[in-house]
PDB file of N, CA and C in Angstrom:
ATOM      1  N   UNK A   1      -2.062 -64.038 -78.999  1.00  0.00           N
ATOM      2  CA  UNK A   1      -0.753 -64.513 -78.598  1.00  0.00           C
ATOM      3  C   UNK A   1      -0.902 -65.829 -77.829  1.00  0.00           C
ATOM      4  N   UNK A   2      -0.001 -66.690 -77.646  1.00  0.00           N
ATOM      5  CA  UNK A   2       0.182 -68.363 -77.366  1.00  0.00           C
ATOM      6  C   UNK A   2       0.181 -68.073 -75.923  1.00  0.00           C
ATOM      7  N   UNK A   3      -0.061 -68.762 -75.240  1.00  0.00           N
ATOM      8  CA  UNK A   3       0.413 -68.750 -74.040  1.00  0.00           C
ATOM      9  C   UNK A   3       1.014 -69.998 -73.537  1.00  0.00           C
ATOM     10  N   UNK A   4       2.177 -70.150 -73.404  1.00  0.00           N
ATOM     11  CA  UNK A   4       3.102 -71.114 -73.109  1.00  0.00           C
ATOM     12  C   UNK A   4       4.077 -71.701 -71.891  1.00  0.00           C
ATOM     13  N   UNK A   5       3.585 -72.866 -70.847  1.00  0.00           N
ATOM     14  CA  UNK A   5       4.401 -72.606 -69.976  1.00  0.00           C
ATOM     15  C   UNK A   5       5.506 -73.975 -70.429  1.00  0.00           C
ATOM     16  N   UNK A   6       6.701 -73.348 -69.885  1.00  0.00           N
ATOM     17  CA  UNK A   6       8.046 -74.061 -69.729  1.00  0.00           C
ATOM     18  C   UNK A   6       8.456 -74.782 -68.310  1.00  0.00           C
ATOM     19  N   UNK A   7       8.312 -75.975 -68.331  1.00  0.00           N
ATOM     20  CA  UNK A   7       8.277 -76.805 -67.035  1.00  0.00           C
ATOM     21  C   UNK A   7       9.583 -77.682 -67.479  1.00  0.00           C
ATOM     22  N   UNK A   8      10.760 -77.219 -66.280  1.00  0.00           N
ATOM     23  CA  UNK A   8      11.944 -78.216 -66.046  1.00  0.00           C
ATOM     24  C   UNK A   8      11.679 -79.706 -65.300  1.00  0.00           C
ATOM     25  N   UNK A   9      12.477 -80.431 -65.205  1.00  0.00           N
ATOM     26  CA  UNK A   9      12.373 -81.265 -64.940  1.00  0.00           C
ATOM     27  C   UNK A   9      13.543 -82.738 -64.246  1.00  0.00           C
ATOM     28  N   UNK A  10      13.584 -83.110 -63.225  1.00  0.00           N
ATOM     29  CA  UNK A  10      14.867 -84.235 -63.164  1.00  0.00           C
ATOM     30  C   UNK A  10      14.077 -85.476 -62.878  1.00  0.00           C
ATOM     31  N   UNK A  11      13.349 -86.530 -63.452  1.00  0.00           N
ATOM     32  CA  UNK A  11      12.428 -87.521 -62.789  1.00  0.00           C
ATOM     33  C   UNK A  11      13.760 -88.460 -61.963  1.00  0.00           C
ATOM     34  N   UNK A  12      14.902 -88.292 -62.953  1.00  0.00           N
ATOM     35  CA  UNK A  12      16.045 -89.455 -62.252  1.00  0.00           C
ATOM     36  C   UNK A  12      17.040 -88.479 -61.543  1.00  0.00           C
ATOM     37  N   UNK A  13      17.033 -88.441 -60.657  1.00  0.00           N
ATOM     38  CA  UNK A  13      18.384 -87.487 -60.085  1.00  0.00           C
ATOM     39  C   UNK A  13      19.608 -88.087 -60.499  1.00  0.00           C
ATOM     40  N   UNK A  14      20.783 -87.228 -60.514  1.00  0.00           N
ATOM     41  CA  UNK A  14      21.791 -87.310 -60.307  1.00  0.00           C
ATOM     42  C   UNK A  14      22.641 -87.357 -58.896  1.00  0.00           C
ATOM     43  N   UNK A  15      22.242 -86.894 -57.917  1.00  0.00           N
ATOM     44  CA  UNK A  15      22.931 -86.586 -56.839  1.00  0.00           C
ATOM     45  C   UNK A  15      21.696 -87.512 -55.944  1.00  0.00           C
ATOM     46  N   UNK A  16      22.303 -87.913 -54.638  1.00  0.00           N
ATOM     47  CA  UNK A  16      21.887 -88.281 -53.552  1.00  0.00           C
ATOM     48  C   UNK A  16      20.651 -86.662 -53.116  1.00  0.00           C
ATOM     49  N   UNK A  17      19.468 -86.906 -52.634  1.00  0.00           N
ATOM     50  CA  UNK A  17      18.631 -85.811 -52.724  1.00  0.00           C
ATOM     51  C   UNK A  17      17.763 -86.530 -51.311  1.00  0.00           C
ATOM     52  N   UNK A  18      16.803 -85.777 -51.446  1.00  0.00           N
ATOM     53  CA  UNK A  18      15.980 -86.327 -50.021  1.00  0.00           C
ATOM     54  C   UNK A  18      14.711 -87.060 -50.823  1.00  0.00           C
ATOM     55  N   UNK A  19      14.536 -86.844 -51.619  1.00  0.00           N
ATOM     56  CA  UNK A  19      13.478 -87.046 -52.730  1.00  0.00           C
ATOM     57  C   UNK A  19      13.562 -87.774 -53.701  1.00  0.00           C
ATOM     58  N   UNK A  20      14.082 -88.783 -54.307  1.00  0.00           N
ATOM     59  CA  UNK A  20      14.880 -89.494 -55.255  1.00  0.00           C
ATOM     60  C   UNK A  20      14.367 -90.655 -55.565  1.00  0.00           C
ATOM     61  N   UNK A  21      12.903 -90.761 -54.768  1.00  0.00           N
ATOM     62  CA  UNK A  21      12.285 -92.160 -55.355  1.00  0.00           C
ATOM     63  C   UNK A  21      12.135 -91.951 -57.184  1.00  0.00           C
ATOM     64  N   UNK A  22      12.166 -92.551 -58.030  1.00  0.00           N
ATOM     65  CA  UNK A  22      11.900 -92.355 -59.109  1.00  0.00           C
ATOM     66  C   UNK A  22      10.630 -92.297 -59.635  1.00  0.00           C
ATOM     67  N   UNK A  23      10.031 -93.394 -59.315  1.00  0.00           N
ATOM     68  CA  UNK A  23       8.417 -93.761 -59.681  1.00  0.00           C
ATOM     69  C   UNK A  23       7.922 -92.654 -58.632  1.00  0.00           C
ATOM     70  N   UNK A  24       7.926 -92.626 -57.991  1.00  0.00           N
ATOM     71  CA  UNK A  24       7.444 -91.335 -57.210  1.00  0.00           C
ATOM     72  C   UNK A  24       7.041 -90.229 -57.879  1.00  0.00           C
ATOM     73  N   UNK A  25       8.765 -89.563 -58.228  1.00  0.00           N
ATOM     74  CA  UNK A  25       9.023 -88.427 -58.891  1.00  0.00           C
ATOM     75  C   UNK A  25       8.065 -88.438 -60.114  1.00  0.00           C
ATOM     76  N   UNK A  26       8.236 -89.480 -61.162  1.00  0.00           N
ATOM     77  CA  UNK A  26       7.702 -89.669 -62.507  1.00  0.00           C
ATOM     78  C   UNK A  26       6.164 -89.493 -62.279  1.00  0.00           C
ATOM     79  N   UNK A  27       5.615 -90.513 -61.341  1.00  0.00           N
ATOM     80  CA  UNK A  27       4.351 -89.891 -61.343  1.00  0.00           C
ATOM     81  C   UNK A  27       3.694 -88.394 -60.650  1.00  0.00           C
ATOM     82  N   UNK A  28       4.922 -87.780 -60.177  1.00  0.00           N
ATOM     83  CA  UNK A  28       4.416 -86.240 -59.258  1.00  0.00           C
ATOM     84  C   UNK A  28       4.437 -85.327 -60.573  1.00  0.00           C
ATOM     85  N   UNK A  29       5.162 -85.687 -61.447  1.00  0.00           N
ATOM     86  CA  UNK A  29       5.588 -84.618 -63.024  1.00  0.00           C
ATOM     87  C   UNK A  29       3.956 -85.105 -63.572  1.00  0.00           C
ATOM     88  N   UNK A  30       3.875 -85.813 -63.867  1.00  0.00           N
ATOM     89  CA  UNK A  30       2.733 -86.190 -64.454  1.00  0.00           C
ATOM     90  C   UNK A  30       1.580 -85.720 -64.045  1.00  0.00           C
ATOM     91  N   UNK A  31       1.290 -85.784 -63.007  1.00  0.00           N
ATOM     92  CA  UNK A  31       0.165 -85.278 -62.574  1.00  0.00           C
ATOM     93  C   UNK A  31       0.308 -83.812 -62.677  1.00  0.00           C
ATOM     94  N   UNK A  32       0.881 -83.301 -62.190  1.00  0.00           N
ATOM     95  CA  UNK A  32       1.381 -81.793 -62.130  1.00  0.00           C
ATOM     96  C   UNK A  32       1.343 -81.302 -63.804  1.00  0.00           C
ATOM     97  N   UNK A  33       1.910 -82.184 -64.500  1.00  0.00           N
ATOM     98  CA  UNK A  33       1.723 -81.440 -66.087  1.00  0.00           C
ATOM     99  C   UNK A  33       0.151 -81.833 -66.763  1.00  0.00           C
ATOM    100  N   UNK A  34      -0.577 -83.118 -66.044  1.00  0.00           N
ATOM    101  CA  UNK A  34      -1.924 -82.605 -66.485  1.00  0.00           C
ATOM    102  C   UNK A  34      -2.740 -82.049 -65.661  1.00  0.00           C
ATOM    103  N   UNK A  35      -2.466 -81.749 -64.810  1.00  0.00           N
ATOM    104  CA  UNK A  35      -3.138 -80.320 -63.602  1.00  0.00           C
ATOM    105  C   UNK A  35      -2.890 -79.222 -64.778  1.00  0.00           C
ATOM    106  N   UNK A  36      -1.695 -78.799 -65.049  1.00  0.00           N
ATOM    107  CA  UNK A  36      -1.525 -77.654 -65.939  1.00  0.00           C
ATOM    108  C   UNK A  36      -2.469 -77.844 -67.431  1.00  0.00           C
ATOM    109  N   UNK A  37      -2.647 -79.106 -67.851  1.00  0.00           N
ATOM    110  CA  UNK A  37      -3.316 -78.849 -69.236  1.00  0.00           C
ATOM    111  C   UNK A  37      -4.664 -78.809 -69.202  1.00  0.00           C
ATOM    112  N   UNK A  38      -5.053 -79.199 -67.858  1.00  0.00           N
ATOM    113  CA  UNK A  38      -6.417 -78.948 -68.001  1.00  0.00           C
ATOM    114  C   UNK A  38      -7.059 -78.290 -67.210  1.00  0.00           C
ATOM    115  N   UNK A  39      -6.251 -77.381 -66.374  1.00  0.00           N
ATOM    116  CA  UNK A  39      -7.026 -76.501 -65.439  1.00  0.00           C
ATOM    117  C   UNK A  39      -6.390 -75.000 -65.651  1.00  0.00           C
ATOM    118  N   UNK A  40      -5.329 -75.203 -66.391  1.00  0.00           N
ATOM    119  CA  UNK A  40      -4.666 -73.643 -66.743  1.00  0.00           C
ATOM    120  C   UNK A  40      -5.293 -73.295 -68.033  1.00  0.00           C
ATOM    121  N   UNK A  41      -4.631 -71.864 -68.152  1.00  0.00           N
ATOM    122  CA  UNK A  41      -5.372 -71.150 -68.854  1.00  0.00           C
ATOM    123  C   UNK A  41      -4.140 -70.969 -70.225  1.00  0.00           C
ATOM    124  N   UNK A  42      -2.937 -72.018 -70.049  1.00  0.00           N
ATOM    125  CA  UNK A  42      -1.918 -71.696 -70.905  1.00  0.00           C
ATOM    126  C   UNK A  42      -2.043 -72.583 -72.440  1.00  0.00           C
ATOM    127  N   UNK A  43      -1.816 -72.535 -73.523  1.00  0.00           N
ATOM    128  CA  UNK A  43      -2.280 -72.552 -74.621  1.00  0.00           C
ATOM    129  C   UNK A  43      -1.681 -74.009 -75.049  1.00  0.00           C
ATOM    130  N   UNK A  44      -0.161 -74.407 -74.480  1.00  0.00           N
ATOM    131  CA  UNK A  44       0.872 -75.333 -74.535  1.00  0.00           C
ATOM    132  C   UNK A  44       1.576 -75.250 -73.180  1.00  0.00           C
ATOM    133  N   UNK A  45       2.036 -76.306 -73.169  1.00  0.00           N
ATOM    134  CA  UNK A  45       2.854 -77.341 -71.888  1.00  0.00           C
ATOM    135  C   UNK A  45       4.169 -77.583 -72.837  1.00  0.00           C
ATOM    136  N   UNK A  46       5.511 -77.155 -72.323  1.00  0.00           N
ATOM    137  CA  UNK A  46       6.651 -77.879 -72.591  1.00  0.00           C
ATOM    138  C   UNK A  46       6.798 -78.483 -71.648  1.00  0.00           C
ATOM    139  N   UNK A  47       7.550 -79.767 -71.686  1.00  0.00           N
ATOM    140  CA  UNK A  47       8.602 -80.371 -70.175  1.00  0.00           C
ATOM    141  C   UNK A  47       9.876 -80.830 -70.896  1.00  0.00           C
ATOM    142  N   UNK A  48      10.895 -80.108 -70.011  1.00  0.00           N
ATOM    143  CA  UNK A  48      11.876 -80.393 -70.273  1.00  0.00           C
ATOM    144  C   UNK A  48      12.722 -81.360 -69.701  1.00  0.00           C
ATOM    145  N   UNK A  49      12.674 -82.280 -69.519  1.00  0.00           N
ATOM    146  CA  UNK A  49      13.462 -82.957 -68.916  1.00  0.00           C
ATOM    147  C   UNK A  49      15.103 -83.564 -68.859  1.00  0.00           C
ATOM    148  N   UNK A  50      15.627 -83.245 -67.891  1.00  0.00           N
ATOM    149  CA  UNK A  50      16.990 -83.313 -67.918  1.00  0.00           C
ATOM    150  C   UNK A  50      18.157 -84.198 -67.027  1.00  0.00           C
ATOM    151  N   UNK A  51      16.792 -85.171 -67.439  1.00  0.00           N
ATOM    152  CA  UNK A  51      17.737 -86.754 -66.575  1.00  0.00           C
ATOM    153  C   UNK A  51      18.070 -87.277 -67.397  1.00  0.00           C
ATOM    154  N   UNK A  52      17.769 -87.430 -69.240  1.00  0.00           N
ATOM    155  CA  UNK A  52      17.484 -88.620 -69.703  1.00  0.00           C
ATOM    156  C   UNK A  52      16.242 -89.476 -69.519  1.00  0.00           C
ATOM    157  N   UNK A  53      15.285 -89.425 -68.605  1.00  0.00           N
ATOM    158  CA  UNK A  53      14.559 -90.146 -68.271  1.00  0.00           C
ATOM    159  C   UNK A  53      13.253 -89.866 -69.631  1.00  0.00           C
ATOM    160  N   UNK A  54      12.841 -91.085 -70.062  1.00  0.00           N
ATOM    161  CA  UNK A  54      11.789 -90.874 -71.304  1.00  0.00           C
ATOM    162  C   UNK A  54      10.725 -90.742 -70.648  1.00  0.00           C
ATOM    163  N   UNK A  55       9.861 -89.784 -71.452  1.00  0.00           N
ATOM    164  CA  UNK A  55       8.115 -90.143 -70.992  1.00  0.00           C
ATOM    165  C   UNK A  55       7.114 -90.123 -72.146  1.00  0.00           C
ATOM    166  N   UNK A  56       6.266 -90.769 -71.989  1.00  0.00           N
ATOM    167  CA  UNK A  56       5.285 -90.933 -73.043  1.00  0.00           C
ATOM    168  C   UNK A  56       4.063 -89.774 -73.538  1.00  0.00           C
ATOM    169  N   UNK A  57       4.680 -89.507 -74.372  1.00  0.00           N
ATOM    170  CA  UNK A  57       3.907 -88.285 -74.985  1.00  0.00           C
ATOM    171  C   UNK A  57       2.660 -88.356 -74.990  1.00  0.00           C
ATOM    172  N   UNK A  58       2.340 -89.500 -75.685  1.00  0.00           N
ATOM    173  CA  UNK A  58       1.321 -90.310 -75.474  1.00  0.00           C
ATOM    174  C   UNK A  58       0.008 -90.063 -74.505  1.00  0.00           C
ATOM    175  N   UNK A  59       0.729 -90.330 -73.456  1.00  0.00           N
ATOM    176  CA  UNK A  59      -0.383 -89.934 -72.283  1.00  0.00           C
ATOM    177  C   UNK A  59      -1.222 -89.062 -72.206  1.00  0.00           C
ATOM    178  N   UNK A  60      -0.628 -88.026 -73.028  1.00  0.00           N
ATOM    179  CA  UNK A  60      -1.306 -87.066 -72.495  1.00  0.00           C
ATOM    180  C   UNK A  60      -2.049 -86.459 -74.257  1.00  0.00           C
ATOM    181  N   UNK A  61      -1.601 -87.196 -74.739  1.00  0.00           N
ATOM    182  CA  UNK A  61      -2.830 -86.694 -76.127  1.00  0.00           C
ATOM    183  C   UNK A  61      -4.045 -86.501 -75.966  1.00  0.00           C
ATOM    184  N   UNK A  62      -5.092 -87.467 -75.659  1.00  0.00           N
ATOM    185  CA  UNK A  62      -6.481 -87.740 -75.735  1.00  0.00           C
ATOM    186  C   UNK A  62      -6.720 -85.920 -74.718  1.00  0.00           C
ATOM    187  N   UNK A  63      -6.075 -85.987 -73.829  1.00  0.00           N
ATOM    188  CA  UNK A  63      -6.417 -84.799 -72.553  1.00  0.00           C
ATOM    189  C   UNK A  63      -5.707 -83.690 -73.246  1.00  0.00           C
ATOM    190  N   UNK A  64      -4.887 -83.721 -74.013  1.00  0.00           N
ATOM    191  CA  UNK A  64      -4.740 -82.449 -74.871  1.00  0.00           C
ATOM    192  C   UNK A  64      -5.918 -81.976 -76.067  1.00  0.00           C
ATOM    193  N   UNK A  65      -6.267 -83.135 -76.418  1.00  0.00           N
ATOM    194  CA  UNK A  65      -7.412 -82.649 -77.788  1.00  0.00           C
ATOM    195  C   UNK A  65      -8.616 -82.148 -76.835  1.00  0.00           C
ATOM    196  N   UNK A  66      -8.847 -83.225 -75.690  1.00  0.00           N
ATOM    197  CA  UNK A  66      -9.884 -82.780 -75.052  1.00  0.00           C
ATOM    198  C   UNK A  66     -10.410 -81.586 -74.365  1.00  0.00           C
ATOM    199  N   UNK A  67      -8.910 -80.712 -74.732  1.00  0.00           N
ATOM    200  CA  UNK A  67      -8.434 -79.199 -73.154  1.00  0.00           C
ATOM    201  C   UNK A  67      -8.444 -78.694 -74.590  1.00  0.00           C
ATOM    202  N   UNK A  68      -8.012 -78.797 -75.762  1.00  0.00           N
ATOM    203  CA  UNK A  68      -7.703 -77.950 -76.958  1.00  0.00           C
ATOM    204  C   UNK A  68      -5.958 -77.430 -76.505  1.00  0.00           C
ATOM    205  N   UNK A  69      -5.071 -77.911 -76.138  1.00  0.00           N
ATOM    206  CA  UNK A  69      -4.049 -77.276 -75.953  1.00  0.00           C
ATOM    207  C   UNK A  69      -2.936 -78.475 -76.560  1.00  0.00           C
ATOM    208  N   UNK A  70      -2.220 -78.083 -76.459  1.00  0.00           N
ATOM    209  CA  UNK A  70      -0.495 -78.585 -76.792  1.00  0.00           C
ATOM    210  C   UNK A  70       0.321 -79.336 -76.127  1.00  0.00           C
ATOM    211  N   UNK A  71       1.183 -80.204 -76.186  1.00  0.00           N
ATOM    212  CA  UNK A  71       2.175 -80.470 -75.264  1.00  0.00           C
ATOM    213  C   UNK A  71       3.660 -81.121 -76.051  1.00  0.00           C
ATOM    214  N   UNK A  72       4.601 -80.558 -75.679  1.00  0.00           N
ATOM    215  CA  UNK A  72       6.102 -80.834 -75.992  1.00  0.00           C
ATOM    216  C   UNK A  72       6.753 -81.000 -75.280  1.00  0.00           C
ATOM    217  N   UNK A  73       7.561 -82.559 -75.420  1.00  0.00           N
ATOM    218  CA  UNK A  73       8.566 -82.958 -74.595  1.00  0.00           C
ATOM    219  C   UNK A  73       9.782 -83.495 -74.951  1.00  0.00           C
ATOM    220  N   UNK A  74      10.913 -83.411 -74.414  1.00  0.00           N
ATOM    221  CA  UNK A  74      12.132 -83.820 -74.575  1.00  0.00           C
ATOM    222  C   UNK A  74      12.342 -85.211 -74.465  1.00  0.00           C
ATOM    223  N   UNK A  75      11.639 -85.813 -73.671  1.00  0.00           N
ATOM    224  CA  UNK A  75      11.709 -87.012 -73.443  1.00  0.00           C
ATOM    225  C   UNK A  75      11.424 -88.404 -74.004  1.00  0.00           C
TER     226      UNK A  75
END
C-alpha cells in the first residue's frame, strides 16, 4: 500500500496574519516538503496550495528520483 501525505498550504495569505511575509512563507513550505521527501517514510508528497501562489515542481524532481518517492502539486 502507498503511503501518502497531504500537505495544505497558503504561501500568500489572504487576511492580515502575524506571519505574512511571503518569501518567508514560500521558502518555510519548501523546506518542510523536502524534509518530508527525504527523511519520511511516506511513498508521495501532495501540496495543496490555496493562495494561487505557483511553485516549481521542478525543484524538487532530482530529490524525488534520488528518495525514490513522488510529489504532486497544485501549483
Amino acid at each position: 500500500m502507498m503511503e501518502v501525505l497531504l500537505m495544505t498550504g497558503t504561501i500568500r495569505p489572504f487576511s492580515n496574519i502575524k506571519h505574512c511575509n511571503v518569501n518567508t512563507r514560500y521558502a518555510e513550505y519548501m523546506e518542510n516538503i523536502k524534509r518530508y521527501i527525504m527523511l519520511s517514510n511516506f511513498d508521495a508528497v501532495i501540496f495543496a496550495e490555496n493562495s494561487g501562489y505557483e511553485i516549481d515542481p521542478e525543484y524538487f524532481e532530482k530529490l524525488t528520483e534520488e528518495n525514490n518517492k513522488k510529489f504532486f502539486s497544485n501549483g
